[in-house]
PDB file of N, CA and C in Angstrom:
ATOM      1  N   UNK A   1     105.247 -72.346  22.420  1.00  0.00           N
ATOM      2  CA  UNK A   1     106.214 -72.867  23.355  1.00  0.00           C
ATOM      3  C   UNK A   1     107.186 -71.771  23.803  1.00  0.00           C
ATOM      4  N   UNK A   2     107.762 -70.963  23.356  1.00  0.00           N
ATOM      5  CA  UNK A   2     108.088 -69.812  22.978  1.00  0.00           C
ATOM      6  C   UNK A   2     108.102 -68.823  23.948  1.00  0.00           C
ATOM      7  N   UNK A   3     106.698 -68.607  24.245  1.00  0.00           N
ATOM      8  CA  UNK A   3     105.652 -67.534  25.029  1.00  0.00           C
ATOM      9  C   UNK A   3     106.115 -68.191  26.562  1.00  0.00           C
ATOM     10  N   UNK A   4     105.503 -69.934  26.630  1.00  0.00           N
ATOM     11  CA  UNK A   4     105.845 -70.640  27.863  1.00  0.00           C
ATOM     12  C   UNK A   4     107.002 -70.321  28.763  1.00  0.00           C
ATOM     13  N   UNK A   5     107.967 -70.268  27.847  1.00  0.00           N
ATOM     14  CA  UNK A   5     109.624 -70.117  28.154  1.00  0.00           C
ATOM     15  C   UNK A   5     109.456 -69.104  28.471  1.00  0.00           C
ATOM     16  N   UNK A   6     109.297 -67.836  28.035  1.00  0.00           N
ATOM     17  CA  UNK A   6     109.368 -66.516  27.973  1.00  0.00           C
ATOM     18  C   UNK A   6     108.656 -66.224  30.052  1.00  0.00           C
ATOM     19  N   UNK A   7     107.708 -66.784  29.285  1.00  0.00           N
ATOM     20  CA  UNK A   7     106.919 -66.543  31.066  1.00  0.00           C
ATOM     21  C   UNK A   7     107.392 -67.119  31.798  1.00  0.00           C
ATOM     22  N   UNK A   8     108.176 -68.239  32.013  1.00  0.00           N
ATOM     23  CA  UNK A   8     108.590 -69.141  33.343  1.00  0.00           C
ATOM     24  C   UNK A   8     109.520 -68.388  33.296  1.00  0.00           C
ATOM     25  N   UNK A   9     110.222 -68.396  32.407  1.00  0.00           N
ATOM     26  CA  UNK A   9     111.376 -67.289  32.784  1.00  0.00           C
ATOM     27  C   UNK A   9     111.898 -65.646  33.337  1.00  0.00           C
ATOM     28  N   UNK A  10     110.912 -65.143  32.646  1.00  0.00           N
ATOM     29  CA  UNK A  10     110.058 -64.071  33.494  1.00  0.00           C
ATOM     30  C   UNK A  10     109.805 -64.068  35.119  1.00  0.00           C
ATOM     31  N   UNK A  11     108.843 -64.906  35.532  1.00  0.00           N
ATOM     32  CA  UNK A  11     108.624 -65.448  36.421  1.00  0.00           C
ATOM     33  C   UNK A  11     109.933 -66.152  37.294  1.00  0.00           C
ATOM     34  N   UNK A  12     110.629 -66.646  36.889  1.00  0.00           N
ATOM     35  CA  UNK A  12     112.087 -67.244  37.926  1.00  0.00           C
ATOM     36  C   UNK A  12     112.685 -66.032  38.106  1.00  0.00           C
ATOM     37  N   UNK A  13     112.817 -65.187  37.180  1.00  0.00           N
ATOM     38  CA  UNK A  13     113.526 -63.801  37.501  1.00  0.00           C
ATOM     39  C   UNK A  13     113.288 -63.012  38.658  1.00  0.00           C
ATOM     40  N   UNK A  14     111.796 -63.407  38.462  1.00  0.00           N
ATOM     41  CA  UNK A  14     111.304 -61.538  39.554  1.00  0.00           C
ATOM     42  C   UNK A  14     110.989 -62.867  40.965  1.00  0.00           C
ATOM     43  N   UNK A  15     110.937 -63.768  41.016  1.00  0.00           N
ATOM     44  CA  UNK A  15     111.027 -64.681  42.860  1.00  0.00           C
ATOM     45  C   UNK A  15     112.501 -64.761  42.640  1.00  0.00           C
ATOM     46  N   UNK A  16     113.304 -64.779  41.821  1.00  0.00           N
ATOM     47  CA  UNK A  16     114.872 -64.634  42.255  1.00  0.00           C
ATOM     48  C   UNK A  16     115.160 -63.233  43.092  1.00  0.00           C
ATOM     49  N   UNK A  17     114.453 -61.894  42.390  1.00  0.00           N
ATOM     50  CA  UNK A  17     115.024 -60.954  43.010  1.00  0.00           C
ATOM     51  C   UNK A  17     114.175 -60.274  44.136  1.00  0.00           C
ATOM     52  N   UNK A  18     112.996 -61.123  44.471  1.00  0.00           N
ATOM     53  CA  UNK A  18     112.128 -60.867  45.472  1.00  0.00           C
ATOM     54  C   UNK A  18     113.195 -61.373  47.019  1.00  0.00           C
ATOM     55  N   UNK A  19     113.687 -60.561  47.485  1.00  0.00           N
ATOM     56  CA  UNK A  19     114.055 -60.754  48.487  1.00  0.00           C
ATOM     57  C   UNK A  19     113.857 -60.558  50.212  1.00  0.00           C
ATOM     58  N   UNK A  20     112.706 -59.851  49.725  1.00  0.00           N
ATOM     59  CA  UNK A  20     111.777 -59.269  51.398  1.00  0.00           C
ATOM     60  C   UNK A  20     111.723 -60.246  52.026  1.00  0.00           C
ATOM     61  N   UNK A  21     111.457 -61.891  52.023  1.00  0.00           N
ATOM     62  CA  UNK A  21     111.149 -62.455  52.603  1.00  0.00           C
ATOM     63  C   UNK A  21     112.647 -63.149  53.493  1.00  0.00           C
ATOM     64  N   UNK A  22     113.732 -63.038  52.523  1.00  0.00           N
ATOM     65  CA  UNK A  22     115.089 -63.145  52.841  1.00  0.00           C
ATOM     66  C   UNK A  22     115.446 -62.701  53.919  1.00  0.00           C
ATOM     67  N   UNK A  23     115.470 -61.458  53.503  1.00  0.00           N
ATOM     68  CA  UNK A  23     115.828 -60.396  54.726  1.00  0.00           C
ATOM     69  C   UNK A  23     114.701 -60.222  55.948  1.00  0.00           C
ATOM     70  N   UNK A  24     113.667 -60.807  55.803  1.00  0.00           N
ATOM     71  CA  UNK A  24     112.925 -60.730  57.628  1.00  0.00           C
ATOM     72  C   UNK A  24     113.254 -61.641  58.096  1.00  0.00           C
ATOM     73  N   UNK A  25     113.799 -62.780  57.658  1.00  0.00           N
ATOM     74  CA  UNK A  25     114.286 -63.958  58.081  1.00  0.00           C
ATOM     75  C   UNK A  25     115.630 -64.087  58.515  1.00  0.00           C
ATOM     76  N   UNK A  26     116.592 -63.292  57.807  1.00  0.00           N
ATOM     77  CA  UNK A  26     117.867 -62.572  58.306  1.00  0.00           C
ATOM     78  C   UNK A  26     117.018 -61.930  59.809  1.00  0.00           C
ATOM     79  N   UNK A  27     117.003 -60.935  59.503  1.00  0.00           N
ATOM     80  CA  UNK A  27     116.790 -59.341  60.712  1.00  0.00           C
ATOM     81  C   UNK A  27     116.069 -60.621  62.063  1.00  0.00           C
ATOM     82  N   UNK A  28     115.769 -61.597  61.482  1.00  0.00           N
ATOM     83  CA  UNK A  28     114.843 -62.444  63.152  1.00  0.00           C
ATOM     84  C   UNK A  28     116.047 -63.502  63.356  1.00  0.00           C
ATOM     85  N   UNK A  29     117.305 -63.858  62.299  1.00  0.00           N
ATOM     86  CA  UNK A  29     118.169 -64.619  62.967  1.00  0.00           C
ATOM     87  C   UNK A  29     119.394 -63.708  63.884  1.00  0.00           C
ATOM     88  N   UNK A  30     119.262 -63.036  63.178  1.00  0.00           N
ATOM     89  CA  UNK A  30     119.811 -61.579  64.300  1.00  0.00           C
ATOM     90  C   UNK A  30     119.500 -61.187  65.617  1.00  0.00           C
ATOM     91  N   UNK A  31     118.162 -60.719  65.801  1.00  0.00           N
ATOM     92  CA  UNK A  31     117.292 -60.696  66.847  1.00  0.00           C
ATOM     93  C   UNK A  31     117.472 -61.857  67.667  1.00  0.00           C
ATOM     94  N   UNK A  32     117.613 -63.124  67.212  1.00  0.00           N
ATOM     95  CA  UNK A  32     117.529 -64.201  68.221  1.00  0.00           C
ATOM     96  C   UNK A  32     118.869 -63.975  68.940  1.00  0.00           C
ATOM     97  N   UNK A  33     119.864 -64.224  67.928  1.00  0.00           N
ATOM     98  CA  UNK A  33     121.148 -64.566  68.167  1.00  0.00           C
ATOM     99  C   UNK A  33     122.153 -63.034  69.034  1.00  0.00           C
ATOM    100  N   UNK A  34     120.917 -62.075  68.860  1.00  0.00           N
ATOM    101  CA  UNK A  34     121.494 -60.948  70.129  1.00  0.00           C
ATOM    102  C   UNK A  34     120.753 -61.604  71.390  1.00  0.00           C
ATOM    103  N   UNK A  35     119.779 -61.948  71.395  1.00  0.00           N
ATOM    104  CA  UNK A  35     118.589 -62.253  72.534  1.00  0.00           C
ATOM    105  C   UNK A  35     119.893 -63.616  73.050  1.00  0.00           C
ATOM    106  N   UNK A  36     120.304 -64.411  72.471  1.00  0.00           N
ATOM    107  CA  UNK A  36     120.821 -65.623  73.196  1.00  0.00           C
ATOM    108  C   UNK A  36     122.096 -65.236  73.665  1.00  0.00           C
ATOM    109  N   UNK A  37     122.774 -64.301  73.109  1.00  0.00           N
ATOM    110  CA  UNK A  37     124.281 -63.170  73.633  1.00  0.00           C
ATOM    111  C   UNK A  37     123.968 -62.586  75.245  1.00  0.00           C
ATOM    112  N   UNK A  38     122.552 -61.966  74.825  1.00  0.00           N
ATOM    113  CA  UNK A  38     122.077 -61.159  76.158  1.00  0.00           C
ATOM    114  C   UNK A  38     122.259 -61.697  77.237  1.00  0.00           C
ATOM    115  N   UNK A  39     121.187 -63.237  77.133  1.00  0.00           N
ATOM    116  CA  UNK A  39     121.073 -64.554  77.886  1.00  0.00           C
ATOM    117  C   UNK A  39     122.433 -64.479  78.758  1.00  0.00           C
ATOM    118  N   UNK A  40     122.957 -65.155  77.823  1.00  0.00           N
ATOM    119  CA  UNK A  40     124.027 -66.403  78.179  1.00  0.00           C
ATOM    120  C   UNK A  40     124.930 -65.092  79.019  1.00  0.00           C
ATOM    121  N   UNK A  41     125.632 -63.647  78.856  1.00  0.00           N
ATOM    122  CA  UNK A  41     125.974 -62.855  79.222  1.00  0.00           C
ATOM    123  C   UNK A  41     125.490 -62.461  80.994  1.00  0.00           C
ATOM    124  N   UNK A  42     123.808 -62.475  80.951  1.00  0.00           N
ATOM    125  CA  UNK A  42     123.861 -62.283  81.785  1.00  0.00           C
ATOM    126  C   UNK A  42     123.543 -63.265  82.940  1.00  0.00           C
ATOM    127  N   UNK A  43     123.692 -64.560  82.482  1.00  0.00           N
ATOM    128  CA  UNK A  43     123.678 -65.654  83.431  1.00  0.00           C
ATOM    129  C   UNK A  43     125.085 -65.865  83.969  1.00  0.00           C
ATOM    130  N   UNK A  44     126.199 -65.222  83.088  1.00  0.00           N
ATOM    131  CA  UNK A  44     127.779 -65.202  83.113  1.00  0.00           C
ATOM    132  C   UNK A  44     127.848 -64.947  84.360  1.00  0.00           C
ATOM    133  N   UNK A  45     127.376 -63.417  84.292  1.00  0.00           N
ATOM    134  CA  UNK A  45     127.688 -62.291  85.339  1.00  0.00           C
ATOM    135  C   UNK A  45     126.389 -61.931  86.234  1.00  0.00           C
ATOM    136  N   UNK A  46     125.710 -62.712  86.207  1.00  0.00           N
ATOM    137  CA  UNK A  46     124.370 -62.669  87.272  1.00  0.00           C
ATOM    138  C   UNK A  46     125.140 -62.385  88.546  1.00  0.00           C
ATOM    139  N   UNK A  47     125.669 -63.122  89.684  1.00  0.00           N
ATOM    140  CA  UNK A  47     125.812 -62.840  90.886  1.00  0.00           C
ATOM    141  C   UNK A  47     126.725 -61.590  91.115  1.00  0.00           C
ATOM    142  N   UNK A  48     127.364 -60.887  90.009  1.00  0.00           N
ATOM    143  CA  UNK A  48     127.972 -60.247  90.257  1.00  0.00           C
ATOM    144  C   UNK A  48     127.514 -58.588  90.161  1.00  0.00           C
ATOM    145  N   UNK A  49     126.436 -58.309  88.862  1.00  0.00           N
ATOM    146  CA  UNK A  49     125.477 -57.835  88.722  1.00  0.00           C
ATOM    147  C   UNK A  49     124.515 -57.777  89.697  1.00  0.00           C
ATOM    148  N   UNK A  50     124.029 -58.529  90.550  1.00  0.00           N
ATOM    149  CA  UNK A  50     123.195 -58.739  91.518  1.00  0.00           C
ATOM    150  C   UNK A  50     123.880 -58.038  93.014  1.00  0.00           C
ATOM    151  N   UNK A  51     125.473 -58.513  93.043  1.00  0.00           N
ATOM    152  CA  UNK A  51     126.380 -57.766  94.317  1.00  0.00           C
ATOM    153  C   UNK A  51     126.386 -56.224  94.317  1.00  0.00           C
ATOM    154  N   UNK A  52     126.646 -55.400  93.124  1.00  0.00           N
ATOM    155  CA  UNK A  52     126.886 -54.332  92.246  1.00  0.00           C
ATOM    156  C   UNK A  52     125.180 -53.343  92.583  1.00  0.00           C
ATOM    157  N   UNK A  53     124.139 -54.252  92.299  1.00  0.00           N
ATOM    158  CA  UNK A  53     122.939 -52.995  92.814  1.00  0.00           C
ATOM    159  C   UNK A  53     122.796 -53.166  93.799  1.00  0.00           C
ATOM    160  N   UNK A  54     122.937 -54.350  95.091  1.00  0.00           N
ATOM    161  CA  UNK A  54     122.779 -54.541  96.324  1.00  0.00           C
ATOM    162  C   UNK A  54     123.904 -53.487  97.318  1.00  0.00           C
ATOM    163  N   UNK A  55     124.839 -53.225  96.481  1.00  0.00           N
ATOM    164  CA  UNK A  55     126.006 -52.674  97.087  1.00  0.00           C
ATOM    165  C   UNK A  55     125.324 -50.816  96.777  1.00  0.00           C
ATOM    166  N   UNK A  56     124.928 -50.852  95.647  1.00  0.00           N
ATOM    167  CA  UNK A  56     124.685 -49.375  95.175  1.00  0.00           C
ATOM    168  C   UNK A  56     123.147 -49.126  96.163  1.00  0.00           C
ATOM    169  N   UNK A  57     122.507 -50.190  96.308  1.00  0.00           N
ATOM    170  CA  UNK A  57     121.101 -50.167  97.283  1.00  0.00           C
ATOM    171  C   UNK A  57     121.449 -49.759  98.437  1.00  0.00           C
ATOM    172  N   UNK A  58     122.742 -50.204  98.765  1.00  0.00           N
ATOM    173  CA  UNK A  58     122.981 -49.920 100.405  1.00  0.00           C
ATOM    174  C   UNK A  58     123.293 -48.330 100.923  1.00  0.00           C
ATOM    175  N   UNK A  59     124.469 -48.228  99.745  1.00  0.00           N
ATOM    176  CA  UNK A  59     124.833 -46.898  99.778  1.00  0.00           C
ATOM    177  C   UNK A  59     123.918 -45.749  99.134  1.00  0.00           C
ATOM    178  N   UNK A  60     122.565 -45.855  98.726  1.00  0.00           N
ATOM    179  CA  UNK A  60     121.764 -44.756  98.788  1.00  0.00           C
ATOM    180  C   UNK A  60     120.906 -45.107  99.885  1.00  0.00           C
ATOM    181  N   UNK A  61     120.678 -46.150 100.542  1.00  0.00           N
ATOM    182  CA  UNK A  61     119.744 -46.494 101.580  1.00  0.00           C
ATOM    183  C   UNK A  61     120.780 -45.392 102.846  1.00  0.00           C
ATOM    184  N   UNK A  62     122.288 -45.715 103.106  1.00  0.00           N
ATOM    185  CA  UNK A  62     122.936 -45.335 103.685  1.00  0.00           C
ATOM    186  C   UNK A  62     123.024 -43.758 104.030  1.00  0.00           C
ATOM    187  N   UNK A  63     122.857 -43.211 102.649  1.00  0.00           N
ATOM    188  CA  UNK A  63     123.020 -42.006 102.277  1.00  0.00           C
ATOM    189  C   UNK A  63     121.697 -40.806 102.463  1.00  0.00           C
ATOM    190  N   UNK A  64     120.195 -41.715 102.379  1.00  0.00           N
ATOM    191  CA  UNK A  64     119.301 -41.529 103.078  1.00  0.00           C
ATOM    192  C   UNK A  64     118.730 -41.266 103.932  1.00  0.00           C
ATOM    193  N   UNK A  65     119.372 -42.090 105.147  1.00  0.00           N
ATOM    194  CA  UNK A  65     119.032 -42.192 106.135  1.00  0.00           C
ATOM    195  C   UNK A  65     120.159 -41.140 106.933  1.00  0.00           C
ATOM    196  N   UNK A  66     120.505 -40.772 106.729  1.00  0.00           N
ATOM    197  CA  UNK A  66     121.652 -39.470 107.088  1.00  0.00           C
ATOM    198  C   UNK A  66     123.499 -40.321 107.600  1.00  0.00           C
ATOM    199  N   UNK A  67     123.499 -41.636 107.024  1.00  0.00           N
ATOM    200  CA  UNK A  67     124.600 -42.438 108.209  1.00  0.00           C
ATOM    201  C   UNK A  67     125.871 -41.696 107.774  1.00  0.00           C
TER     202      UNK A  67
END
């Protein structure tokens, strides 16, 4: 009985300190939760972002064309 104990206990030890599986599961709630920052950020500032290269489009189109 002894031995039993010895091994389950053994055994609870080393899946207690097995933590690889912890941490990929961390590092992907991370990953999401930048990915939904990104999102939501650039739906914020979409039209304004969108004014900003249309404006920078013009003025190398401008700048191009000799005006």
């Amino acid at each position: 009985m002894a031995y039993l104990t010895s091994l389950v206990a053994t055994y609870l030890t080393k899946l207690r300190r097995n933590e690889e599986g912890v941490t990929a599961i961390e590092y992907g709630l991370i990953a999401g939760a930048i990915a939904v920052a990104i999102i939501a950020v650039l739906l914020a500032l979409g039209d304004s972002i969108e004014n900003m290269f249309q404006t920078t489009s013009d003025a190398l189109n401008n700048v191009a064309s000799g005006s």
